[in-house]
C-alpha atoms as a PDB file:
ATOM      1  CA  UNK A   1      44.934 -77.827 112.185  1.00  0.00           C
ATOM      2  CA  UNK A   2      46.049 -74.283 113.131  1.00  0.00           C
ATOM      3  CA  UNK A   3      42.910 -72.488 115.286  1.00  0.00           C
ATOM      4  CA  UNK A   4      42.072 -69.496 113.216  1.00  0.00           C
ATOM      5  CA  UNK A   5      42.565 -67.105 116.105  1.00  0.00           C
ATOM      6  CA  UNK A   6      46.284 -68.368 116.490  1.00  0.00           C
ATOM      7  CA  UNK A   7      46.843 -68.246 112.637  1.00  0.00           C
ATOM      8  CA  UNK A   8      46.636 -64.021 112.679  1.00  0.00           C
ATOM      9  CA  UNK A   9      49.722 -62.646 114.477  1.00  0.00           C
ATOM     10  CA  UNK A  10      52.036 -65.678 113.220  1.00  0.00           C
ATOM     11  CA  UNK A  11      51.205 -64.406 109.304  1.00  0.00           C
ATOM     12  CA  UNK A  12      53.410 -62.050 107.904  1.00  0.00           C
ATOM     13  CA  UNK A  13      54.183 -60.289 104.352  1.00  0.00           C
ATOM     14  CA  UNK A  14      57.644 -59.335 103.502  1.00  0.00           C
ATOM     15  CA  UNK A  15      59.494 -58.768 100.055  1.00  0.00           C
ATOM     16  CA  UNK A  16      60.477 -62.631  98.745  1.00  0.00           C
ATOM     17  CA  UNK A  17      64.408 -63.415  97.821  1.00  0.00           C
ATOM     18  CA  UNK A  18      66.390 -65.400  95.778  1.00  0.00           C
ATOM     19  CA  UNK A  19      66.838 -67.461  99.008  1.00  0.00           C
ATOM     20  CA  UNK A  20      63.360 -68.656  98.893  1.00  0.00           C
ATOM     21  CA  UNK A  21      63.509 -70.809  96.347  1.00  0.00           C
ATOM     22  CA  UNK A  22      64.001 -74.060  98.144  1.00  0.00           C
ATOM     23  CA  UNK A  23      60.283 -73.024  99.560  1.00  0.00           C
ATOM     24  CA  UNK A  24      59.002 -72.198  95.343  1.00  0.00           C
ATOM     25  CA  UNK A  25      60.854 -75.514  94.646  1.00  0.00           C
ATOM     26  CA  UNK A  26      58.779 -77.625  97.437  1.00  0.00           C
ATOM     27  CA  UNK A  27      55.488 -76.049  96.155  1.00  0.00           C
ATOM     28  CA  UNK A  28      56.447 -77.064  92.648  1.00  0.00           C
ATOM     29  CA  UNK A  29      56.077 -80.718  94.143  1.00  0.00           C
ATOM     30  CA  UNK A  30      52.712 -80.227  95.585  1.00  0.00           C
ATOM     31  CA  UNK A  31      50.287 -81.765  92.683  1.00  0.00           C
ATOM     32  CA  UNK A  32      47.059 -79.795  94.103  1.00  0.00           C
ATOM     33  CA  UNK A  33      48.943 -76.327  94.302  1.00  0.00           C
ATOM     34  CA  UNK A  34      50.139 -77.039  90.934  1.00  0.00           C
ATOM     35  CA  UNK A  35      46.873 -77.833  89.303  1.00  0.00           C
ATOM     36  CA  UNK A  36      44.849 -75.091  91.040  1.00  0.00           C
ATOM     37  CA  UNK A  37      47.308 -72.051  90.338  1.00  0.00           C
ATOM     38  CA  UNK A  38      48.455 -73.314  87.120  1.00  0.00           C
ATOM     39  CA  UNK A  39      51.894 -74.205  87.707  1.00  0.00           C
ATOM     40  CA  UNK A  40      53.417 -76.720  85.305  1.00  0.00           C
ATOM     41  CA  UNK A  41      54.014 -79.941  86.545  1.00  0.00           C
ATOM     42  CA  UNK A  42      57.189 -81.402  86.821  1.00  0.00           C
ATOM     43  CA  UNK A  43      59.338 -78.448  85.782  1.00  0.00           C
ATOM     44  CA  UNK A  44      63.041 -78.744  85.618  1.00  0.00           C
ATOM     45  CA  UNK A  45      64.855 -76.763  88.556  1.00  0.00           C
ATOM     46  CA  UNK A  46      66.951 -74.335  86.137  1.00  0.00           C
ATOM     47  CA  UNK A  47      63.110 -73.327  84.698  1.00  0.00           C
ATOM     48  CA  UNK A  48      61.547 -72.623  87.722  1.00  0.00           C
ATOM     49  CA  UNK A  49      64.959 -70.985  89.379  1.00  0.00           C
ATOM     50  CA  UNK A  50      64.928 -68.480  86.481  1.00  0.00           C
ATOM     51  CA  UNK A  51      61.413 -68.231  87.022  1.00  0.00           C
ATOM     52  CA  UNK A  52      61.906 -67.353  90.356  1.00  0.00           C
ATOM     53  CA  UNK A  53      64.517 -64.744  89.926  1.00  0.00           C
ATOM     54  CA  UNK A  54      62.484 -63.131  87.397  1.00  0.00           C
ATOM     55  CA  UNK A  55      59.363 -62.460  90.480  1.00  0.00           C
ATOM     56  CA  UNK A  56      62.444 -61.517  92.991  1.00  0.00           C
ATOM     57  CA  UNK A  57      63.865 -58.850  90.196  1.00  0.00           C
ATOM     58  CA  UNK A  58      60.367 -57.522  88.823  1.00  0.00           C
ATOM     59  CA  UNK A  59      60.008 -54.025  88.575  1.00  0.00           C
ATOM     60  CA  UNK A  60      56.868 -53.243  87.087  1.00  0.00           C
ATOM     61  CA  UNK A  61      54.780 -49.817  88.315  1.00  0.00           C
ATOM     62  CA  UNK A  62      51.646 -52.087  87.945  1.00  0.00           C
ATOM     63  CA  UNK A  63      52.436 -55.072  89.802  1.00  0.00           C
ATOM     64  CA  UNK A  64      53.660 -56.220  93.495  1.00  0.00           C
ATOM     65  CA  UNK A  65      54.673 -59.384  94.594  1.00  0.00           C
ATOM     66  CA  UNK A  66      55.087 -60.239  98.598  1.00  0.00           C
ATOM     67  CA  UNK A  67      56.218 -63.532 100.386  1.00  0.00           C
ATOM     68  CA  UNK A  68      53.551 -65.099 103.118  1.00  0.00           C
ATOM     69  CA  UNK A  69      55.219 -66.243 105.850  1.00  0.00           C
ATOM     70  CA  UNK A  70      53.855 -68.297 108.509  1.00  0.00           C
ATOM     71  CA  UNK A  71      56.347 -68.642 111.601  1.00  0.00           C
ATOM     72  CA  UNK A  72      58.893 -67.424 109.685  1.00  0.00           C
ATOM     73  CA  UNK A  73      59.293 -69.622 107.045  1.00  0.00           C
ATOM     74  CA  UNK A  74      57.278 -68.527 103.209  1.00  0.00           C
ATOM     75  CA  UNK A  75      54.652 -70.753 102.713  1.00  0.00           C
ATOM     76  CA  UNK A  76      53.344 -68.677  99.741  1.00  0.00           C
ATOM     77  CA  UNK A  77      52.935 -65.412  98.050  1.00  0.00           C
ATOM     78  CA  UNK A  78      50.677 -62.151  97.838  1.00  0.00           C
ATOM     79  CA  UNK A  79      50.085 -59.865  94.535  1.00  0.00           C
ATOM     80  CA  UNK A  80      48.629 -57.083  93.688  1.00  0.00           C
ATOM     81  CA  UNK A  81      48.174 -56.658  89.692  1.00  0.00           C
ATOM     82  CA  UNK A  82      46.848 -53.765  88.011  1.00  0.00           C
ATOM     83  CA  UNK A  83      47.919 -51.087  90.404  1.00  0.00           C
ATOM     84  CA  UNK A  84      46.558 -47.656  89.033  1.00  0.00           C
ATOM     85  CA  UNK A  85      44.673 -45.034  90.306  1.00  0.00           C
ATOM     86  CA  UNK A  86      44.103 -46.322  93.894  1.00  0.00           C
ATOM     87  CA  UNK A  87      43.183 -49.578  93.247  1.00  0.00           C
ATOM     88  CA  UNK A  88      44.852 -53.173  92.661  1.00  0.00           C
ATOM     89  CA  UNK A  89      43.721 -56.365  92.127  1.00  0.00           C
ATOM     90  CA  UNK A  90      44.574 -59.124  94.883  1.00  0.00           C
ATOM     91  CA  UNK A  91      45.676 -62.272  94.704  1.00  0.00           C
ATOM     92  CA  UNK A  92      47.222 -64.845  96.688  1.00  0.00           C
ATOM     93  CA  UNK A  93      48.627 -68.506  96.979  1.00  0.00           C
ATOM     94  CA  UNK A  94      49.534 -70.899  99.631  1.00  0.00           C
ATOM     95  CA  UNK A  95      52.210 -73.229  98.296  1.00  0.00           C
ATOM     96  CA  UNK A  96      51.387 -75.910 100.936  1.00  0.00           C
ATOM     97  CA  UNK A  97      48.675 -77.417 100.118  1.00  0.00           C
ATOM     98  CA  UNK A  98      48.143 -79.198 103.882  1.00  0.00           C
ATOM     99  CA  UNK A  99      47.893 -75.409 104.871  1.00  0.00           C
ATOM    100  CA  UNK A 100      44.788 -74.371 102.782  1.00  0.00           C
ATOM    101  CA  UNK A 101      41.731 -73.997 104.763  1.00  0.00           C
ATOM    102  CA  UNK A 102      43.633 -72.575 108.161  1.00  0.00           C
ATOM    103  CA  UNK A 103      42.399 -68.812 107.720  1.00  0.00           C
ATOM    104  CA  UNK A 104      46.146 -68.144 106.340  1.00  0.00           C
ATOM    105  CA  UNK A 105      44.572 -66.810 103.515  1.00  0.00           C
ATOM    106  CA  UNK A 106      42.629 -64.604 104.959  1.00  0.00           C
ATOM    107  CA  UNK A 107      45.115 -63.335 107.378  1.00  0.00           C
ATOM    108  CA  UNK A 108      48.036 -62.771 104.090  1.00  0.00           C
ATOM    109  CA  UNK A 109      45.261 -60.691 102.453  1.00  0.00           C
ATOM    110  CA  UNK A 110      44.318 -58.768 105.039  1.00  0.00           C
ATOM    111  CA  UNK A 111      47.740 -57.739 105.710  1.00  0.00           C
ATOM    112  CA  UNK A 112      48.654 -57.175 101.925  1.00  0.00           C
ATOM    113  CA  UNK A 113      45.550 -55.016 101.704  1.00  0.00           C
ATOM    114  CA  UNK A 114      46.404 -52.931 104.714  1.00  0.00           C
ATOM    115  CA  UNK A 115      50.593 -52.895 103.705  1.00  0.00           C
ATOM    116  CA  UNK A 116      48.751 -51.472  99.844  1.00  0.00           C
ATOM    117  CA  UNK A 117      46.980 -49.286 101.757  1.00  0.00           C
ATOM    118  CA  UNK A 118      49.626 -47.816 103.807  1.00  0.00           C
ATOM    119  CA  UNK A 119      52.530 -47.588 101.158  1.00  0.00           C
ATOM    120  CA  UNK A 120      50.663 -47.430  97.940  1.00  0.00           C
ATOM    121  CA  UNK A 121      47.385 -45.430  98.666  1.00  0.00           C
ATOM    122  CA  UNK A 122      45.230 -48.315  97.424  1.00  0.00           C
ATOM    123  CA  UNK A 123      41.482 -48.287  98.443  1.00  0.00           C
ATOM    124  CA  UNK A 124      40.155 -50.424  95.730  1.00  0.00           C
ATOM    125  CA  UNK A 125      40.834 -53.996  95.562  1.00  0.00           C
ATOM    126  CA  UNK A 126      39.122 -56.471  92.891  1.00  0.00           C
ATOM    127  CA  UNK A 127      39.705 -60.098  92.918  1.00  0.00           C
ATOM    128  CA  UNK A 128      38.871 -62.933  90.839  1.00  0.00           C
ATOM    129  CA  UNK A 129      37.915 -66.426  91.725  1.00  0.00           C
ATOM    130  CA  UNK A 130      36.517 -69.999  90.648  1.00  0.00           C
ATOM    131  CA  UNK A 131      32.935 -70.573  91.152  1.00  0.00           C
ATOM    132  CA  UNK A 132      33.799 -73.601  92.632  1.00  0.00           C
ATOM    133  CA  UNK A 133      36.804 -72.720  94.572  1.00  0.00           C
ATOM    134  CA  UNK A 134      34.360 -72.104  97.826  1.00  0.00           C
ATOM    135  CA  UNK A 135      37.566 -71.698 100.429  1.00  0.00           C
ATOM    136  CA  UNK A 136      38.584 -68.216  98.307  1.00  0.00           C
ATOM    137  CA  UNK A 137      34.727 -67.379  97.660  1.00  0.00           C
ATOM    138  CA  UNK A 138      34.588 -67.305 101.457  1.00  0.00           C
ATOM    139  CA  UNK A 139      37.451 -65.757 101.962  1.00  0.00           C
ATOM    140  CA  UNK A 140      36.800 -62.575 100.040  1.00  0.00           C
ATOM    141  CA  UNK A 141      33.497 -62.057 101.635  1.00  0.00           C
ATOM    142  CA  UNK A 142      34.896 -62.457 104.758  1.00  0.00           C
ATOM    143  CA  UNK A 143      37.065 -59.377 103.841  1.00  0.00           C
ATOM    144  CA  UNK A 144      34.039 -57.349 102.507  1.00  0.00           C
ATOM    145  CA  UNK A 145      34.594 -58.078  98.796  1.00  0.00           C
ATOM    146  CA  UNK A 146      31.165 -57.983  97.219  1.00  0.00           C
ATOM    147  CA  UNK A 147      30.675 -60.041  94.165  1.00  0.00           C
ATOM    148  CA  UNK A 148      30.185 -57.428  91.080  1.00  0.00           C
ATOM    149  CA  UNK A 149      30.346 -59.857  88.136  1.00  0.00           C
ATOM    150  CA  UNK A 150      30.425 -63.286  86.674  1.00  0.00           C
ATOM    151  CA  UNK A 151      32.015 -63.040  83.589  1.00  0.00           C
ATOM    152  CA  UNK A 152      34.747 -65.182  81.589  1.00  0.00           C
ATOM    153  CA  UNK A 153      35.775 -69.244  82.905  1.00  0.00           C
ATOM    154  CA  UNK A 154      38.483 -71.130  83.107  1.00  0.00           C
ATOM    155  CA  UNK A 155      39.813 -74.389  83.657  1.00  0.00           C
ATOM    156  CA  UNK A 156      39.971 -75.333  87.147  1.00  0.00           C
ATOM    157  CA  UNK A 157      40.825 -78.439  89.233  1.00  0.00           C
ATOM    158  CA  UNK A 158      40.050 -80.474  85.953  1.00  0.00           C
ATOM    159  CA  UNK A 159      36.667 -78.933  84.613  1.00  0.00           C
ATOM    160  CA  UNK A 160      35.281 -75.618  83.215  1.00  0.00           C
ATOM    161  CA  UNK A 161      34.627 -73.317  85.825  1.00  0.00           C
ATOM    162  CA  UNK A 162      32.956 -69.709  85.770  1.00  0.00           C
ATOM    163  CA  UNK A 163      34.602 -66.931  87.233  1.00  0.00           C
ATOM    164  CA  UNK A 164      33.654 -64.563  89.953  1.00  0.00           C
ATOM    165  CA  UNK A 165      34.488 -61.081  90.407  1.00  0.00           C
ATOM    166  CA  UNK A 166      34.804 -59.150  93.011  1.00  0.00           C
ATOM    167  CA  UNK A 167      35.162 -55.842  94.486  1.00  0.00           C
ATOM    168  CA  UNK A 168      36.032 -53.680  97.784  1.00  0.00           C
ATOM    169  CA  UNK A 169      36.422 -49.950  98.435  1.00  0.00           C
ATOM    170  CA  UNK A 170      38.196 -49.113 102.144  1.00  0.00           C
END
């Protein structure tokens, strides 16, 4: 395990590239980052390459997708949906399983808020998470998000789980 005050300055967020796909096509592999962000299990390669290319070349006004990197190498990915009138919601996802739990996540959206911040003028964040998915729950207090709602559920991790949602003004 990574000590959280190492895991900080070796986290970074850059734009991802068609050369990351060997990284998307590892995560595709990983049965508990599949099943908790949704992925489709056991995709063929052409699928998930066009996939891929589709998040590299995306050009919506409303929506932002960064690479995590963690020593240099992408171990997931940062987004911001939404994006209008200052505000954005976050979201993130570390492809690695093994890595979950390492204050990663914390550090990626700390540094995709302050990167929104700095280039897009964002200074309201929302973000949305499974009741029972404590490690994000956590996480988004620990950046000052303040729970505003619990409406809608979804199916999480094999059961029915209420959503949470959340809210943070810089």
């Amino acid at each position: 395990m990574i000590p959280a005050t190492e895991v900080d300055d070796r986290v970074q967020i850059r734009p991802i590239t068609k050369e990351d796909f060997a990284y998307v096509l590892k995560w595709s592999k990983d049965v508990t980052f599949c099943t908790a962000n949704e992925w489709k299990r056991n995709r063929k390669e052409p699928e998930l390459h066009s996939w891929w290319l589709r998040c590299v070349n995306q050009t919506a006004d409303d929506f932002l997708r960064m690479g995590i990197e963690l020593d240099h190498q992408l171990i997931g990915y940062a987004d911001l949906a939404h994006i209008e009138n200052h505000s954005a919601e976050l979201g993130i996802a570390i492809g690695d399983s093994e890595l979950w739990g390492m204050g990663i996540g914390y550090s990626a959206s700390r540094r995709m808020m302050e990167y929104a911040s700095m280039h897009l003028g964002i200074t309201v964040f929302t973000a949305e998470t499974h009741e029972t998915n404590r490690r994000s729950r956590k996480m988004l207090e620990n950046l000052g998000f303040l729970e505003v709602s619990r409406m809608g559920s979804e199916y999480y991790l094999g059961a029915d789980t209420a959503l949470i949602q959340y809210r943070v003004s810089l």
